[in-house]
Protein backbone atom coordinates (compact mmCIF):
# COMPACT_ATOMS: atom_id res chain seq x y z
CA UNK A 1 0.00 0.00 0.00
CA UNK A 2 1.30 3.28 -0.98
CA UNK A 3 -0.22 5.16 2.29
CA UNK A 4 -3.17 6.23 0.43
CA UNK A 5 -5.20 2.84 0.69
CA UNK A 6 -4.14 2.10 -2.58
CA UNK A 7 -1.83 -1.03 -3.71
CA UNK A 8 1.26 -0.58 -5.30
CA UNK A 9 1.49 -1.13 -9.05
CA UNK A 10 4.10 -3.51 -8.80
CA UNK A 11 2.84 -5.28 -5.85
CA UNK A 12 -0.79 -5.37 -7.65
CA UNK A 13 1.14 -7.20 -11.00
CA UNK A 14 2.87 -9.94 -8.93
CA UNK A 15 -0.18 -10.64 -7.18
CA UNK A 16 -2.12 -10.71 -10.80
CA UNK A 17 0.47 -13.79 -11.74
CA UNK A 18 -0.32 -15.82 -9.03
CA UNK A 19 -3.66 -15.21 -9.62
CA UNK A 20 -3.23 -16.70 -12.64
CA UNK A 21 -1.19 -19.32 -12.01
CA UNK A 22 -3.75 -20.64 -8.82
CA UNK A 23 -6.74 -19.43 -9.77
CA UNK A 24 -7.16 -19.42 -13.79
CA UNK A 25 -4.52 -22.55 -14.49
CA UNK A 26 -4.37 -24.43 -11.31
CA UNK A 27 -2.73 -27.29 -13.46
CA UNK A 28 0.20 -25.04 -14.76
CA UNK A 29 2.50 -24.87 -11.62
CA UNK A 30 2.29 -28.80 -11.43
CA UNK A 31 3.21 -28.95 -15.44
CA UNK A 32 6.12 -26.29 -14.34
CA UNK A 33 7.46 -28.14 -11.78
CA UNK A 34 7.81 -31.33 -13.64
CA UNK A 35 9.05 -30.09 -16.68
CA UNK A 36 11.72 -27.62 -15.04
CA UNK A 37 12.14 -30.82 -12.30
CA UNK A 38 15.86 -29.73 -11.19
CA UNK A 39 15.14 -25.86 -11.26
CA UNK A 40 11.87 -26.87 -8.55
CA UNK A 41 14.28 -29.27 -6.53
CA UNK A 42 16.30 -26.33 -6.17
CA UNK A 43 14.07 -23.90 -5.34
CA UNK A 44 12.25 -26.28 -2.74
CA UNK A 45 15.48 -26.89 -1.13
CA UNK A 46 15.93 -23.64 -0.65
CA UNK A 47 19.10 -23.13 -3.12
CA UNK A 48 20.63 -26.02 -0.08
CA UNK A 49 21.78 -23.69 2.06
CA UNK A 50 20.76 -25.39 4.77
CA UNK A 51 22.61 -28.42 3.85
CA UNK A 52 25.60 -26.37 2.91
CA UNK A 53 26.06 -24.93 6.12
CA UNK A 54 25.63 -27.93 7.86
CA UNK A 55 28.51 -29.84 5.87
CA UNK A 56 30.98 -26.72 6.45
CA UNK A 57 30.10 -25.39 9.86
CA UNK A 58 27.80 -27.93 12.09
CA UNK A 59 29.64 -31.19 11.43
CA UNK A 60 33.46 -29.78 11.94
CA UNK A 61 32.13 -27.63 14.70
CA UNK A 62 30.44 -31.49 16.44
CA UNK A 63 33.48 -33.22 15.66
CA UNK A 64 35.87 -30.83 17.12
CA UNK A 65 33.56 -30.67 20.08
CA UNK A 66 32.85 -34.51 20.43
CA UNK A 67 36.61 -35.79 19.41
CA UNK A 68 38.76 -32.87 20.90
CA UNK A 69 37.36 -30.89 23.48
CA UNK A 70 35.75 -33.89 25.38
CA UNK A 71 38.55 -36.38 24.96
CA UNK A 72 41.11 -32.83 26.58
CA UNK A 73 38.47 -31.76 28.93
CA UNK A 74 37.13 -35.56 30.39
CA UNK A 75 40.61 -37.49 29.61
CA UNK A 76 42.77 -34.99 30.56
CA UNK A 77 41.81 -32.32 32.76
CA UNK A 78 39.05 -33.98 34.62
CA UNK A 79 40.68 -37.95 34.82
CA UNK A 80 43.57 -35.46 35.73
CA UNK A 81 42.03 -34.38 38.73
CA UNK A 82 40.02 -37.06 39.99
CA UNK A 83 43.03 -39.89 39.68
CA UNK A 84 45.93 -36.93 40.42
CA UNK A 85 44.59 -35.92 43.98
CA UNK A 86 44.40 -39.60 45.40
CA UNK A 87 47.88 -39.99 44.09
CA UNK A 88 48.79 -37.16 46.11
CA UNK A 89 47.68 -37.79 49.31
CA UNK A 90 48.94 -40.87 48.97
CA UNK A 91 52.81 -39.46 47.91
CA UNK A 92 51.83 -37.15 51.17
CA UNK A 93 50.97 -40.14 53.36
CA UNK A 94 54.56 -41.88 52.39
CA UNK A 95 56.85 -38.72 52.95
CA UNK A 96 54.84 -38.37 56.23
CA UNK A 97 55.39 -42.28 56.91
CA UNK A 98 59.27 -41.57 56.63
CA UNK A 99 59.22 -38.77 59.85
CA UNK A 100 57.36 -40.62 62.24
CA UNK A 101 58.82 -43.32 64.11
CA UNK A 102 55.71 -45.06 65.35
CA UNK A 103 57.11 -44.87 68.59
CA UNK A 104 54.34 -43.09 70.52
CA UNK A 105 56.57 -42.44 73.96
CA UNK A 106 58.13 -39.94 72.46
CA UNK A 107 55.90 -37.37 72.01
CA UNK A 108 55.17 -37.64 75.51
């Protein structure tokens, strides 16, 4: 609408054309699509950007995340700490073996 209440002259023509095509010939976009099969695949696949962005940013992006981060962050950092702090105590617990005596009349 041009502000006036009125609709466009372009708008009005496109409008006209599908009109046409759904209204007057409601065989004809049927007959399009299966003559012009690979220019309809294309179209209704939405030129495959979908897919396209999915082979070049959502699969490296999982792989990195699954194979990389997860194998650093769970193998590494976490196994790190949960296995490296009972290892520690435990080197603790020998060095503080080696000062005491056992003998418990002496701290008396």
């Amino acid at each position: 609408m041009d502000g006036h209440g009125h609709i466009s002259g372009c708008r009005w023509r496109r409008n006209s054309c599908i009109d046409v095509f759904y209204l007057w010939l409601p065989d004809l976009p049927g007959k399009l699509s299966l003559k012009l099969r690979f220019v309809h695949k294309v179209l209704w696949n939405k030129y495959y950007v979908d897919e396209l962005y999915d082979f070049i940013i959502v699969r490296p992006v999982m792989w990195t995340a699954t194979n990389i981060l997860v194998a650093v962050t769970d193998g590494q950092i976490i196994e790190g700490i949960v296995n490296g702090i009972p290892r520690r105590i435990a080197a603790f617990g020998e060095q503080i073996r080696k000062v005491q005596s056992g003998n418990f009349s002496i701290t008396l």
